[in-house]
PDB file of N, CA and C in Angstrom:
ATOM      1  N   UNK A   1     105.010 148.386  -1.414  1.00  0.00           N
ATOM      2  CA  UNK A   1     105.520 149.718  -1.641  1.00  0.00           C
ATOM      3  C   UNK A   1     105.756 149.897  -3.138  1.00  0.00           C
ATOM      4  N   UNK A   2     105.537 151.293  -3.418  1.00  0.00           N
ATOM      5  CA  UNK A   2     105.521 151.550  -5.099  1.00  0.00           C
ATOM      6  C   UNK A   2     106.696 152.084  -4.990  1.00  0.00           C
ATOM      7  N   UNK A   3     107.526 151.360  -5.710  1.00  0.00           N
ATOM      8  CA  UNK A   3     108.930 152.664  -6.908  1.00  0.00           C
ATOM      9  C   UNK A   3     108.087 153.565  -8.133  1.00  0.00           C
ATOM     10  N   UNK A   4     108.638 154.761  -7.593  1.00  0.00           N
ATOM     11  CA  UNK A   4     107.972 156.040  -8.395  1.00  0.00           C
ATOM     12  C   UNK A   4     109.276 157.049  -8.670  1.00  0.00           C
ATOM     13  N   UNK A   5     109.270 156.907 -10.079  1.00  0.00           N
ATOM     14  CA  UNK A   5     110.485 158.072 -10.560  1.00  0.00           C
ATOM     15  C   UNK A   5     109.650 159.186 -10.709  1.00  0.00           C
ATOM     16  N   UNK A   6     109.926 160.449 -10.388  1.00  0.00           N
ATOM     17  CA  UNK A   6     109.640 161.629 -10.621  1.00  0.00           C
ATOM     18  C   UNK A   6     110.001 162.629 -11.495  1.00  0.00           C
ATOM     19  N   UNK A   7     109.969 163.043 -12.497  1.00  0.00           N
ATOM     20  CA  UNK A   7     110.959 163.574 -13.633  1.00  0.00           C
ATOM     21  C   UNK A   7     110.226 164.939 -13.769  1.00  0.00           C
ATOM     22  N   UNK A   8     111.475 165.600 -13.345  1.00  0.00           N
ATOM     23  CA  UNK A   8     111.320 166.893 -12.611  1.00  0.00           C
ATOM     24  C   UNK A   8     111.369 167.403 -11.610  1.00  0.00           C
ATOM     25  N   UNK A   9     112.590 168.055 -11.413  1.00  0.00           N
ATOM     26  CA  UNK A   9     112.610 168.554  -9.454  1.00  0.00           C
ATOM     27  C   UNK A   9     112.439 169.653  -9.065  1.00  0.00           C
ATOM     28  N   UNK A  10     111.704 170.663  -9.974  1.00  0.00           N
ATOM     29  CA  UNK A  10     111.099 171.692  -9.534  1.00  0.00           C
ATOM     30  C   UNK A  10     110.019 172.043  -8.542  1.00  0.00           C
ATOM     31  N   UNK A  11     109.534 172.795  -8.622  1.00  0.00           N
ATOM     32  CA  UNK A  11     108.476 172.798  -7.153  1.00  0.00           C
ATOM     33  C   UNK A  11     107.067 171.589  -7.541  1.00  0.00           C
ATOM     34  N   UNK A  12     106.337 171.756  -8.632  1.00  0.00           N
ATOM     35  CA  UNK A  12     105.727 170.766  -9.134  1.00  0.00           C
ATOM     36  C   UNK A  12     106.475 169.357  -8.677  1.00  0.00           C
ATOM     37  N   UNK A  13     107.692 168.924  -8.966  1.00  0.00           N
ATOM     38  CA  UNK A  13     108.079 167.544  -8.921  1.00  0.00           C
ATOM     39  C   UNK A  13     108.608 167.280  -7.418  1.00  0.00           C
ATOM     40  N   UNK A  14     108.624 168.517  -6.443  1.00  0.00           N
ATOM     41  CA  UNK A  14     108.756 168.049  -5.265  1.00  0.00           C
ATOM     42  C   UNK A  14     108.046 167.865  -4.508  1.00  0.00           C
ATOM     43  N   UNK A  15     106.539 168.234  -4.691  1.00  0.00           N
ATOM     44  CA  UNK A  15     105.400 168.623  -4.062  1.00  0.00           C
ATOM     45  C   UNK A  15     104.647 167.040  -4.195  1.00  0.00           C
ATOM     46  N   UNK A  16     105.261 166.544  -5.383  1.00  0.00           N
ATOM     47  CA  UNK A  16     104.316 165.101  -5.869  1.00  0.00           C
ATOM     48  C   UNK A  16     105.573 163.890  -5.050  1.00  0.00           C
ATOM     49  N   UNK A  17     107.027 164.240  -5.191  1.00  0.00           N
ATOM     50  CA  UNK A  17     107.486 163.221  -4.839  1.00  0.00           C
ATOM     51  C   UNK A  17     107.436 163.203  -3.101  1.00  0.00           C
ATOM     52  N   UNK A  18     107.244 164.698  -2.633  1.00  0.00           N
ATOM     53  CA  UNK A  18     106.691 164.398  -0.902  1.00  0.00           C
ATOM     54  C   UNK A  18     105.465 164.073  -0.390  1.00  0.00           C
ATOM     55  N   UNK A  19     104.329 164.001  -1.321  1.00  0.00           N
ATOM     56  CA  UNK A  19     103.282 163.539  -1.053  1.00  0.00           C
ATOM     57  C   UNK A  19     103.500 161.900  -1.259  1.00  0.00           C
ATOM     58  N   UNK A  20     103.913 161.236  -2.257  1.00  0.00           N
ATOM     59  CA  UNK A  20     104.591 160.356  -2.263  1.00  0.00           C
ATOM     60  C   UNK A  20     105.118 159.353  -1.570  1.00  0.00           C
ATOM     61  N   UNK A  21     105.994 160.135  -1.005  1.00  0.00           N
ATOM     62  CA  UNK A  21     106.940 159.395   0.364  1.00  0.00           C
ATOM     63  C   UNK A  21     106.269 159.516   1.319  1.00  0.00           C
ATOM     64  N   UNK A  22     105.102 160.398   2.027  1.00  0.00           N
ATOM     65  CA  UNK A  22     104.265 160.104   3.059  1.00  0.00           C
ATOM     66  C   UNK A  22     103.535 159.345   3.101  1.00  0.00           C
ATOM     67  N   UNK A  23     103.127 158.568   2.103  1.00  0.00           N
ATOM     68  CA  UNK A  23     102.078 157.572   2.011  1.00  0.00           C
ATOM     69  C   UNK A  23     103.174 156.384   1.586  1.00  0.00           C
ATOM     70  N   UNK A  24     103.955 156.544   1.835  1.00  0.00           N
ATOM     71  CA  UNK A  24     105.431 155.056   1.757  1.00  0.00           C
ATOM     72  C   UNK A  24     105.707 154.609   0.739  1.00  0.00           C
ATOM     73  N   UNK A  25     105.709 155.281  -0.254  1.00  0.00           N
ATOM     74  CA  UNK A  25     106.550 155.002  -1.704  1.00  0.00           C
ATOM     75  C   UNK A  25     108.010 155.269  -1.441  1.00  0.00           C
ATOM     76  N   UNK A  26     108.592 154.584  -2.290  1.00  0.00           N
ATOM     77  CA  UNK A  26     110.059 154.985  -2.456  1.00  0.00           C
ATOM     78  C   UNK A  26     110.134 156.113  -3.572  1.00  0.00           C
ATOM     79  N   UNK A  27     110.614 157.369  -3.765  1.00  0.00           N
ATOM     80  CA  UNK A  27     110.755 157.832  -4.702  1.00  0.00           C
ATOM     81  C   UNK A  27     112.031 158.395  -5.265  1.00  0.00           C
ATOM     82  N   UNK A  28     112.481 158.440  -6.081  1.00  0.00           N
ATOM     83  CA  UNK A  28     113.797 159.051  -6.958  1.00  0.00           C
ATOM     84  C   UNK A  28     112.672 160.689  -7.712  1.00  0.00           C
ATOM     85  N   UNK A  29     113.927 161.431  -7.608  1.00  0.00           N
ATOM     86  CA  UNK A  29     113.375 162.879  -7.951  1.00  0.00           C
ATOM     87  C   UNK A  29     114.640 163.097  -9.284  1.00  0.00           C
ATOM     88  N   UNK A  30     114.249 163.053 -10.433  1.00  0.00           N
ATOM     89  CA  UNK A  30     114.948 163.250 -11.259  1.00  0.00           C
ATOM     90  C   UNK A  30     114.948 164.548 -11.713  1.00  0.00           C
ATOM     91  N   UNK A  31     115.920 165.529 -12.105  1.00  0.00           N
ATOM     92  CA  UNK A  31     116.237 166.749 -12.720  1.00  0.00           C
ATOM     93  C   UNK A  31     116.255 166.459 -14.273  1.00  0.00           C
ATOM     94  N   UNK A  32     116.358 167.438 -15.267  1.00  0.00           N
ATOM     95  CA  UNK A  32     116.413 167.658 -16.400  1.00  0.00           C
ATOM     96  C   UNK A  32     118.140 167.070 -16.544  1.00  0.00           C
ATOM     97  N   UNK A  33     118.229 166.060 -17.411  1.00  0.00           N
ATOM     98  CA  UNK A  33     119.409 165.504 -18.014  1.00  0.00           C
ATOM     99  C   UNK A  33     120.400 166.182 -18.335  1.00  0.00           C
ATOM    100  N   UNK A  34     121.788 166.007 -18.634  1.00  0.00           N
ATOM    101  CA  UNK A  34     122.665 166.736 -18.946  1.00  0.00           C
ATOM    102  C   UNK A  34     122.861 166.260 -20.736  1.00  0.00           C
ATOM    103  N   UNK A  35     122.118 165.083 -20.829  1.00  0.00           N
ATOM    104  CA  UNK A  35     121.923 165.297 -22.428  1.00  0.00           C
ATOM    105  C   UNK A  35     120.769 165.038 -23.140  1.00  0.00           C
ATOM    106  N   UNK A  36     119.787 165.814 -22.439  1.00  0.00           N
ATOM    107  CA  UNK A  36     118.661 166.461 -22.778  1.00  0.00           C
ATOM    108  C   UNK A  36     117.549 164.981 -22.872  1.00  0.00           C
ATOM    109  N   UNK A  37     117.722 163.995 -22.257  1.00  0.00           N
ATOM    110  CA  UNK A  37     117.215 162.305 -22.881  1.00  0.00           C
ATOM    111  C   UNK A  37     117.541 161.464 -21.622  1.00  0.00           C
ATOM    112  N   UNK A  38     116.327 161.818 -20.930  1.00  0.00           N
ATOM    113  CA  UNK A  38     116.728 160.461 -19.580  1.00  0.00           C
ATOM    114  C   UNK A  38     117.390 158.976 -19.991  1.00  0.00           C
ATOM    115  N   UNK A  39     118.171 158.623 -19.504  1.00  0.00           N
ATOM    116  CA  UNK A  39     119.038 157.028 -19.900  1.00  0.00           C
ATOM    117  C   UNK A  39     117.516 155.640 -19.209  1.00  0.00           C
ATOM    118  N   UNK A  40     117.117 155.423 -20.595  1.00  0.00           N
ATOM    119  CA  UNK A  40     115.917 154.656 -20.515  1.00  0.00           C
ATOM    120  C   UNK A  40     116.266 153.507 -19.043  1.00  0.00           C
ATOM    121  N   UNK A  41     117.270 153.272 -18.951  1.00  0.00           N
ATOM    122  CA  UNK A  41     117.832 152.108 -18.006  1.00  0.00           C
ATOM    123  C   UNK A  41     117.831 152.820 -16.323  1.00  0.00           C
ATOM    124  N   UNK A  42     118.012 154.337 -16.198  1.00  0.00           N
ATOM    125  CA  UNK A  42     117.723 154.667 -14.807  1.00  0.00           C
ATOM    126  C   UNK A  42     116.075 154.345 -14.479  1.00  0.00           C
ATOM    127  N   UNK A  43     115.185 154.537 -15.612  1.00  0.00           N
ATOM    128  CA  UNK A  43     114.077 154.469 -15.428  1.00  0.00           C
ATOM    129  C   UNK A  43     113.538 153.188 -15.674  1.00  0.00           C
ATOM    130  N   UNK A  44     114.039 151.701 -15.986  1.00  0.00           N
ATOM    131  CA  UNK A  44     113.582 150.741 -15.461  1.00  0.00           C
ATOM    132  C   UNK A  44     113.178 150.576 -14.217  1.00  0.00           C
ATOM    133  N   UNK A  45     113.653 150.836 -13.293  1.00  0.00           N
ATOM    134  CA  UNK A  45     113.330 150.586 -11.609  1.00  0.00           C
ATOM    135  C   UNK A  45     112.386 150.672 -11.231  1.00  0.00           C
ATOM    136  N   UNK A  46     111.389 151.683 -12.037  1.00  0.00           N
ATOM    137  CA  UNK A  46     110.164 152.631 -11.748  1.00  0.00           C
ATOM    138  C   UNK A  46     108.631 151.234 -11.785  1.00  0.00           C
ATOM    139  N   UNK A  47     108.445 151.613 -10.783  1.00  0.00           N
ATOM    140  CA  UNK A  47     106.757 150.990 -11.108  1.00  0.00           C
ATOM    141  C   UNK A  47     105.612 152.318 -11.693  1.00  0.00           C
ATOM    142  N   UNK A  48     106.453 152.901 -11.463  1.00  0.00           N
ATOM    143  CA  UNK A  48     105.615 154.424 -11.820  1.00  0.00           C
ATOM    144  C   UNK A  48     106.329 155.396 -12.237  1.00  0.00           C
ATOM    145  N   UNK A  49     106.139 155.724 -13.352  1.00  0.00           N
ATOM    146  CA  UNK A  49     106.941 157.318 -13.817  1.00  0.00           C
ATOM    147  C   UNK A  49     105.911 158.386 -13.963  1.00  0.00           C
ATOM    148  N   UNK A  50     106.105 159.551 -13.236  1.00  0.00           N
ATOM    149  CA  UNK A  50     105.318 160.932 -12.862  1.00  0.00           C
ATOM    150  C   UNK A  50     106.225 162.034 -13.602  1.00  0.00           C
ATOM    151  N   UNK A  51     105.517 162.308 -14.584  1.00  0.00           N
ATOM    152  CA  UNK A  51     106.421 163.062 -15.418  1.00  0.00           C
ATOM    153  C   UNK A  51     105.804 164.650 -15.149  1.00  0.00           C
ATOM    154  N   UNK A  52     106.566 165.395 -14.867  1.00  0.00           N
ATOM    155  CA  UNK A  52     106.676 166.825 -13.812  1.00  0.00           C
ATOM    156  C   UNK A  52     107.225 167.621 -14.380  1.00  0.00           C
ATOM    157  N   UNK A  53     108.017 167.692 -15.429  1.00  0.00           N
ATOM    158  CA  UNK A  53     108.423 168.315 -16.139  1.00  0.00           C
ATOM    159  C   UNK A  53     108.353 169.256 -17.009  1.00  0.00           C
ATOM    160  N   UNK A  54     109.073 170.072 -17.992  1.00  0.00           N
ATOM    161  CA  UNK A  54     108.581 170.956 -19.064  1.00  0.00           C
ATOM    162  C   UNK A  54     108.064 170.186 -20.238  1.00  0.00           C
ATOM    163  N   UNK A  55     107.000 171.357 -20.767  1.00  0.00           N
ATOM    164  CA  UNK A  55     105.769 170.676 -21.812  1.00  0.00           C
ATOM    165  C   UNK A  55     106.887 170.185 -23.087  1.00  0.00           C
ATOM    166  N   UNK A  56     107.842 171.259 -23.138  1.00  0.00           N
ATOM    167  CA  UNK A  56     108.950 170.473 -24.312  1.00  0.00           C
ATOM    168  C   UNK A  56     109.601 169.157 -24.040  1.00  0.00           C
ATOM    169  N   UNK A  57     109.681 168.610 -22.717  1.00  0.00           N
ATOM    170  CA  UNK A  57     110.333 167.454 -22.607  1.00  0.00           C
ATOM    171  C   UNK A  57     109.656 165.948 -22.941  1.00  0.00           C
ATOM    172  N   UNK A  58     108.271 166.534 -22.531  1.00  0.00           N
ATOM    173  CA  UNK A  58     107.442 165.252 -22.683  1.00  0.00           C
ATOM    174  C   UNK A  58     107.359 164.254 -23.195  1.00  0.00           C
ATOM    175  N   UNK A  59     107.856 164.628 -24.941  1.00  0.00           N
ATOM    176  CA  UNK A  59     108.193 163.350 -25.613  1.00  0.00           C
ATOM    177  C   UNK A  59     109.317 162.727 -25.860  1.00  0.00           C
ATOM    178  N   UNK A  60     109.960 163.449 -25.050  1.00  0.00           N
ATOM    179  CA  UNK A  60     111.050 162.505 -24.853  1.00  0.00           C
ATOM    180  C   UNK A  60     111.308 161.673 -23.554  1.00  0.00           C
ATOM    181  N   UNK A  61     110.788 162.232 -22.487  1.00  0.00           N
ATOM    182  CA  UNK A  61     110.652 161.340 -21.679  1.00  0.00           C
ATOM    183  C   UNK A  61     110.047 160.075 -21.651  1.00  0.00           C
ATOM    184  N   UNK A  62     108.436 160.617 -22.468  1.00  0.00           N
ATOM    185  CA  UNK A  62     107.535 159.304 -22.727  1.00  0.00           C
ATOM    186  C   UNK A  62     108.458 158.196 -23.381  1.00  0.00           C
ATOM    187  N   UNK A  63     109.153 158.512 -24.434  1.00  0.00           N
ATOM    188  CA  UNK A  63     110.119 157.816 -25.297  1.00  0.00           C
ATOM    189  C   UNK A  63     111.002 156.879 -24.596  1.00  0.00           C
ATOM    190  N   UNK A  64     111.879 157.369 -23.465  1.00  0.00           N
ATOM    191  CA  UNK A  64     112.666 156.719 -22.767  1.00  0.00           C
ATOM    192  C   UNK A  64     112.016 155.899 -21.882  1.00  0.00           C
ATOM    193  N   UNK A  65     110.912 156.231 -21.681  1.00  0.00           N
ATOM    194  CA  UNK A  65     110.152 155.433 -20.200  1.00  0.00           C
ATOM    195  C   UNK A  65     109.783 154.171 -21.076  1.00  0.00           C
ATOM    196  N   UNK A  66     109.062 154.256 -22.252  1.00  0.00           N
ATOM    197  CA  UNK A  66     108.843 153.476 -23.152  1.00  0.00           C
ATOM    198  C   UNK A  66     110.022 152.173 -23.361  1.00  0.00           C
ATOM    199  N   UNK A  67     111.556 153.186 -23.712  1.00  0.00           N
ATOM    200  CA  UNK A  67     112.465 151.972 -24.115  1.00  0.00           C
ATOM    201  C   UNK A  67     112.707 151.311 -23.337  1.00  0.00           C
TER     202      UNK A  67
END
């Protein structure tokens, strides 16, 4: 089974994290941060990060998935 963070829980990021879970992934559905910078350490867990999000967030997500 794959761990897959989803970053973004809008209709885009729910549509990928329920396709997801039907084929037996575990998934976490992450929302937009309350300080604008996912905490690189929720996103260790991930065997997969699906970034779903707004085009402004991107590099910062990449950034955190990175650290």
């Amino acid at each position: 089974m794959t761990t897959t963070i989803v970053l973004g829980d809008g209709p885009l990021g729910q549509t990928i994290a329920t396709v997801l879970r039907g084929r037996g992934d575990a998934v976490e559905l992450l929302g937009r941060p309350v300080g604008e910078r996912h905490d690189p350490g929720t996103l260790r867990a991930a065997d997969v990060i699906v970034d779903a999000s707004r085009a402004d967030a991107v590099a910062s997500n990449v950034e955190a998935a990175l650290d």
